[in-house]
Protein backbone atom coordinates (compact mmCIF):
# COMPACT_ATOMS: atom_id res chain seq x y z
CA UNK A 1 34.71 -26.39 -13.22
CA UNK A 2 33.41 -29.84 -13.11
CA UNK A 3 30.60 -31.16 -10.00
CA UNK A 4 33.70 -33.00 -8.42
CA UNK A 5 35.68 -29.86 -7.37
CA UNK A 6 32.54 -28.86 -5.39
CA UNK A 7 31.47 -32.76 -4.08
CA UNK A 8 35.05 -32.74 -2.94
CA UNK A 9 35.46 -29.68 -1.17
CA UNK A 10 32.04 -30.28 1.07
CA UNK A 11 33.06 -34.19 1.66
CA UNK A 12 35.88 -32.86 2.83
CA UNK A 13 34.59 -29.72 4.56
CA UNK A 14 36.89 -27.47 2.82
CA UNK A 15 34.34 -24.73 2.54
CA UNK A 16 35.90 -21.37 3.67
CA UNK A 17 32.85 -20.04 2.21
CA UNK A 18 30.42 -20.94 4.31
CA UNK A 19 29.77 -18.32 6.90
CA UNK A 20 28.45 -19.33 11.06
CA UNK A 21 26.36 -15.89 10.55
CA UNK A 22 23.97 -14.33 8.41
CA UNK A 23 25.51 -11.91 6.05
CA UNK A 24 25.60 -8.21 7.14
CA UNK A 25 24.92 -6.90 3.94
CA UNK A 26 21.88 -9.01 3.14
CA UNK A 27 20.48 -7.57 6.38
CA UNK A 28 21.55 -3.76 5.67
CA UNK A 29 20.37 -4.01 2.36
CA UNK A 30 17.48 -6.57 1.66
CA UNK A 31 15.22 -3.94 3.35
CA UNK A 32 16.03 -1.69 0.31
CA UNK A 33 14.59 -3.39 -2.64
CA UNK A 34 11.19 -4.15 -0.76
CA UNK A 35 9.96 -7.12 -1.85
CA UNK A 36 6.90 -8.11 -0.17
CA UNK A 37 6.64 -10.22 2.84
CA UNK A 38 5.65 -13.35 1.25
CA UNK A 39 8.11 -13.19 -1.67
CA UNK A 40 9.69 -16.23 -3.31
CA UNK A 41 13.19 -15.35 -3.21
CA UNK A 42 15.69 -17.98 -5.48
CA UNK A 43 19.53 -18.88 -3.70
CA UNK A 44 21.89 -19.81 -6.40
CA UNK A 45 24.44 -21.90 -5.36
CA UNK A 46 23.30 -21.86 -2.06
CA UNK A 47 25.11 -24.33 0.33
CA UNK A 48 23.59 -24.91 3.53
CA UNK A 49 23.92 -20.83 4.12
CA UNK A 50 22.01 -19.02 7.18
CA UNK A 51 20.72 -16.69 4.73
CA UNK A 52 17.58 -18.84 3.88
CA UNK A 53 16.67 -18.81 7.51
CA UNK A 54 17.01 -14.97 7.44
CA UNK A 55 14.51 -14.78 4.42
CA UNK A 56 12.57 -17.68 6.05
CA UNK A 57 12.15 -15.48 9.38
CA UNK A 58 11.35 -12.90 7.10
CA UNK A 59 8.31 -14.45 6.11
CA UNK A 60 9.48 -15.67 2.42
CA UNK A 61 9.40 -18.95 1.36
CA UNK A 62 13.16 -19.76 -0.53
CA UNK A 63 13.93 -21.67 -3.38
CA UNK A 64 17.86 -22.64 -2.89
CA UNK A 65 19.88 -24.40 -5.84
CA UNK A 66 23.07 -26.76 -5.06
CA UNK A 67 25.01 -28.88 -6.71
CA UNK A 68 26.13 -30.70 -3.43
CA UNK A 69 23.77 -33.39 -1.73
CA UNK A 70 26.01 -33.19 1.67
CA UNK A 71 25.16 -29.52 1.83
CA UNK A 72 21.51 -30.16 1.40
CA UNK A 73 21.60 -32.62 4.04
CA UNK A 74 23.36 -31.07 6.48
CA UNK A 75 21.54 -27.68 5.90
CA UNK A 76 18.05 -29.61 6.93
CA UNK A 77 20.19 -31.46 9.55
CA UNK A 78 21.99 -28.42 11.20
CA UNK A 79 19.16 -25.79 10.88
CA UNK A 80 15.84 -27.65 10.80
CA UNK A 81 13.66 -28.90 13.64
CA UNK A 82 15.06 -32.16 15.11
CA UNK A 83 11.76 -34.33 15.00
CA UNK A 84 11.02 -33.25 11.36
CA UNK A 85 12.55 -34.72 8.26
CA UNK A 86 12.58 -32.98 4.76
CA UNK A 87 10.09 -34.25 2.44
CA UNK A 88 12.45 -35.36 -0.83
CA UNK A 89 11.04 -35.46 -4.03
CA UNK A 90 13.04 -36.86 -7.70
CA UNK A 91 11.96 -34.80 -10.12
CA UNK A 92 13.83 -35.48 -13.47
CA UNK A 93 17.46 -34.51 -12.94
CA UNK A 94 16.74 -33.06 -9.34
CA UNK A 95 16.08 -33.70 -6.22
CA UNK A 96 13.41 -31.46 -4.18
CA UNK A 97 14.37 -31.75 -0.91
CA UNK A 98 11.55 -29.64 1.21
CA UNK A 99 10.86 -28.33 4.59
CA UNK A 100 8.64 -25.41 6.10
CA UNK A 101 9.12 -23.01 3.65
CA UNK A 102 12.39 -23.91 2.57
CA UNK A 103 13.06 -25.61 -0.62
CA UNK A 104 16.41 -26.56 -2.09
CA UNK A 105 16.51 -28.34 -5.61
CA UNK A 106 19.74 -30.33 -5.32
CA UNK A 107 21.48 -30.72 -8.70
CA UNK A 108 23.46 -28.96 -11.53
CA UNK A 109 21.83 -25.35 -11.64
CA UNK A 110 22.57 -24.78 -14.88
CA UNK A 111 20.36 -27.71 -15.73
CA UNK A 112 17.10 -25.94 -14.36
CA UNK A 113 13.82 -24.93 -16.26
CA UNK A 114 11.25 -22.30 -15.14
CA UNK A 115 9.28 -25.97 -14.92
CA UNK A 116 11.37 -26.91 -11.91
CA UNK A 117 11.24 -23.62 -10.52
CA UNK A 118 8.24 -22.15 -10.74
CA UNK A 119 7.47 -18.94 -9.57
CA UNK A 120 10.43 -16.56 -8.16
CA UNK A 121 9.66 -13.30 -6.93
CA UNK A 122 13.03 -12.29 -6.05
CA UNK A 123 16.50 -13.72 -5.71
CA UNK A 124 19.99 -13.37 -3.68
CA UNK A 125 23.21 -14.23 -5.05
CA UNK A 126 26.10 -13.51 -2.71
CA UNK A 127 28.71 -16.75 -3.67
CA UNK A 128 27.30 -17.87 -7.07
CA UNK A 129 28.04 -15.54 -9.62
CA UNK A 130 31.81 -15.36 -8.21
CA UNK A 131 32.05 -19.39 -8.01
CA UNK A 132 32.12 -19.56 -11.50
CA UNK A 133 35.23 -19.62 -14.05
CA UNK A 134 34.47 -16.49 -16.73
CA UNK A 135 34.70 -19.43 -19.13
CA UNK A 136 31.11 -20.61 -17.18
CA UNK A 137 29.64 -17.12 -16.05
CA UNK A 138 27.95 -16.10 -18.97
CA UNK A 139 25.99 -19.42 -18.86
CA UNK A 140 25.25 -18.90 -15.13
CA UNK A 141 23.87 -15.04 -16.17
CA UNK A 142 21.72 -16.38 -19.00
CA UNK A 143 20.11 -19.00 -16.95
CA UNK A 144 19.42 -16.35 -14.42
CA UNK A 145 17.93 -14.18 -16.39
CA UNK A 146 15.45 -17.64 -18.08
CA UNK A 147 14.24 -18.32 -14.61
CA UNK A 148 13.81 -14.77 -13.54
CA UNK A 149 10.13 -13.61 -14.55
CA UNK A 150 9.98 -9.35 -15.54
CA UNK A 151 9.72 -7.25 -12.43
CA UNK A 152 11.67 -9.47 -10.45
CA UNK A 153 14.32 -7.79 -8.31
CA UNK A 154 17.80 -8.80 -5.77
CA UNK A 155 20.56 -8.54 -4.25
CA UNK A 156 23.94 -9.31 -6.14
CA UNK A 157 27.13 -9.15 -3.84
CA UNK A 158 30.93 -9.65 -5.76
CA UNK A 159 34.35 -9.38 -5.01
CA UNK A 160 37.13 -7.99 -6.99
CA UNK A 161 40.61 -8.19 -6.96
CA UNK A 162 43.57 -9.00 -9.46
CA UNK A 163 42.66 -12.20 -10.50
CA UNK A 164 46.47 -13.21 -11.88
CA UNK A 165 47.47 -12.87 -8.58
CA UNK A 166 45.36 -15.32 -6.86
CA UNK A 167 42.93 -18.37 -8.93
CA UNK A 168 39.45 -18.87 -7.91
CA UNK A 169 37.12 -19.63 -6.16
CA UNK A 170 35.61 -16.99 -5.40
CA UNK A 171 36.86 -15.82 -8.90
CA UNK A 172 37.15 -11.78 -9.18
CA UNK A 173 34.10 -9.94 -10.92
CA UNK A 174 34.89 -6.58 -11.84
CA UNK A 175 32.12 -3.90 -12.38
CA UNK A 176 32.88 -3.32 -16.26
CA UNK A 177 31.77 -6.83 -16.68
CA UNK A 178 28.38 -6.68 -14.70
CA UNK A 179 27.41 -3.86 -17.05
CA UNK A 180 28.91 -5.47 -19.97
CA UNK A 181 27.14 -8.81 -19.23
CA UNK A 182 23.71 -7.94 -17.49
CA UNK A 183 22.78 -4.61 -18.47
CA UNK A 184 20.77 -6.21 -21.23
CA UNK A 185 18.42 -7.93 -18.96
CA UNK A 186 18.58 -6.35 -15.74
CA UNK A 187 18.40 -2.70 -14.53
CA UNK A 188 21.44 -2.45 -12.43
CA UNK A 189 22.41 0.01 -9.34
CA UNK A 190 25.34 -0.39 -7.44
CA UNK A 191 24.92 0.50 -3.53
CA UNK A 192 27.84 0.11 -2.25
CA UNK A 193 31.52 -0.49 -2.84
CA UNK A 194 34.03 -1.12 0.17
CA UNK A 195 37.10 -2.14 0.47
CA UNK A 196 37.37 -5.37 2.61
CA UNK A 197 41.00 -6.67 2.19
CA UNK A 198 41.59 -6.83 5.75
CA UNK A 199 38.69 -8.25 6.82
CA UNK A 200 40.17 -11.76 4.57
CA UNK A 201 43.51 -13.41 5.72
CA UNK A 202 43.06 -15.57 3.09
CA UNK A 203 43.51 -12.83 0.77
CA UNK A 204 46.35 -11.48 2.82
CA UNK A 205 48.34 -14.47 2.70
CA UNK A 206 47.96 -15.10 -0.82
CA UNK A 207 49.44 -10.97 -0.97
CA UNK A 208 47.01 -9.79 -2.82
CA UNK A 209 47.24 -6.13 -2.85
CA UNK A 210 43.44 -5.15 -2.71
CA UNK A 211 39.83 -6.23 -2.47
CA UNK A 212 36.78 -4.61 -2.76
CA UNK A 213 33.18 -6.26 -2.02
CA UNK A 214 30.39 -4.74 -3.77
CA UNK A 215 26.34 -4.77 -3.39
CA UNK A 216 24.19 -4.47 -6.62
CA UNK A 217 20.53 -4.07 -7.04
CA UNK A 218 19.29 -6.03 -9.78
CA UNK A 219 15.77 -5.91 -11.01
CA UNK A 220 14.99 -8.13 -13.66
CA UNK A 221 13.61 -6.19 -17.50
């Protein structure tokens, strides 16, 4: 999928992925894995989501990827303190756009070094791995697993559903092809598995006949 789909759908706010709330499984199951308190916790793809305030309150400092400049902006607009701006930063391809303890790097992810990274502790992917075309995935998985030092662990979240029934995004991610994909470089454990068709009318009206959400932990070999 090229940048434009994604510029186009945040200039003109067509982002039904974007949630008001923090996600309830992030806070049932982030305690979990235990990372430590002052973690470093990498967001893939990660929009202007409440989520990084969650890990922010929880005293880590985030490093969030995105493509999308408007959802950088309005992120530090919407959820920052109104008398302080976001100290932005060109670096190479990227733009490091920086306030009190949050960092996003705005720009293609699949671009990124460890160089522009850094050091991650942990990571949270709940709408990146299922943004992405299976044509694109594998690239997304390998560049996960480049920036992700040994030891480091997260939270995955997918959905899965019949995929000829309805395109992408969020594309359908089926257990067989976590294992068959990941198992190489992460040590995988599925938590939970739930079925959460009719908590998405967009799902419904598209008649698709089932949907399950599922929660991974993911520690990095």
């Amino acid at each position: 999928m090229k940048a434009s789909f994604w510029n186009e759908r945040w200039e003109k706010q067509q982002i039904g992925f974007h949630s008001e709330d923090v996600n309830p499984l992030l806070v049932k199951y982030w305690p979990h894995i235990k990372v430590k308190p002052n973690a470093r916790v990498l967001v893939p793809l990660c929009g202007k989501s409440l989520d990084m305030c969650y890990f922010n309150e929880m005293g880590h400092s985030v490093l969030g990827c995105e493509l999308s400049e408007l959802a950088v902006t309005q992120f530090f607009s919407e959820y920052g303190k109104p008398d302080a701006a976001p100290k932005r930063t060109q670096i190479g391809l990227h733009q490091h756009v920086e306030l009190e303890g949050v960092k996003i790097i705005q720009g293609d992810m699949l671009a990124l070094t460890p160089q522009d990274c850094g050091h991650i502790d942990a990571f949270y992917d709940r709408a990146a791995l299922i943004a992405w075309p299976e044509t694109l995935r594998l690239a997304y998985v390998e560049k996960l697993m480049m920036l992700l030092p040994a030891g480091s662990q997260g939270l995955l979240i997918t959905l899965d559903y019949p995929q000829e029934v309805m395109s992408g995004p969020p594309f359908s991610v089926q257990n067989d092809w976590i294992m068959a994909n990941m198992a190489s470089g992460f040590v995988i454990e599925r938590l939970s598995c739930e079925d959460v068709l009719q908590d998405n009318p967009k799902f419904i009206r598209k008649q698709v006949p089932w949907l399950t959400e599922s929660v991974y932990r993911l520690v990095r070999q």
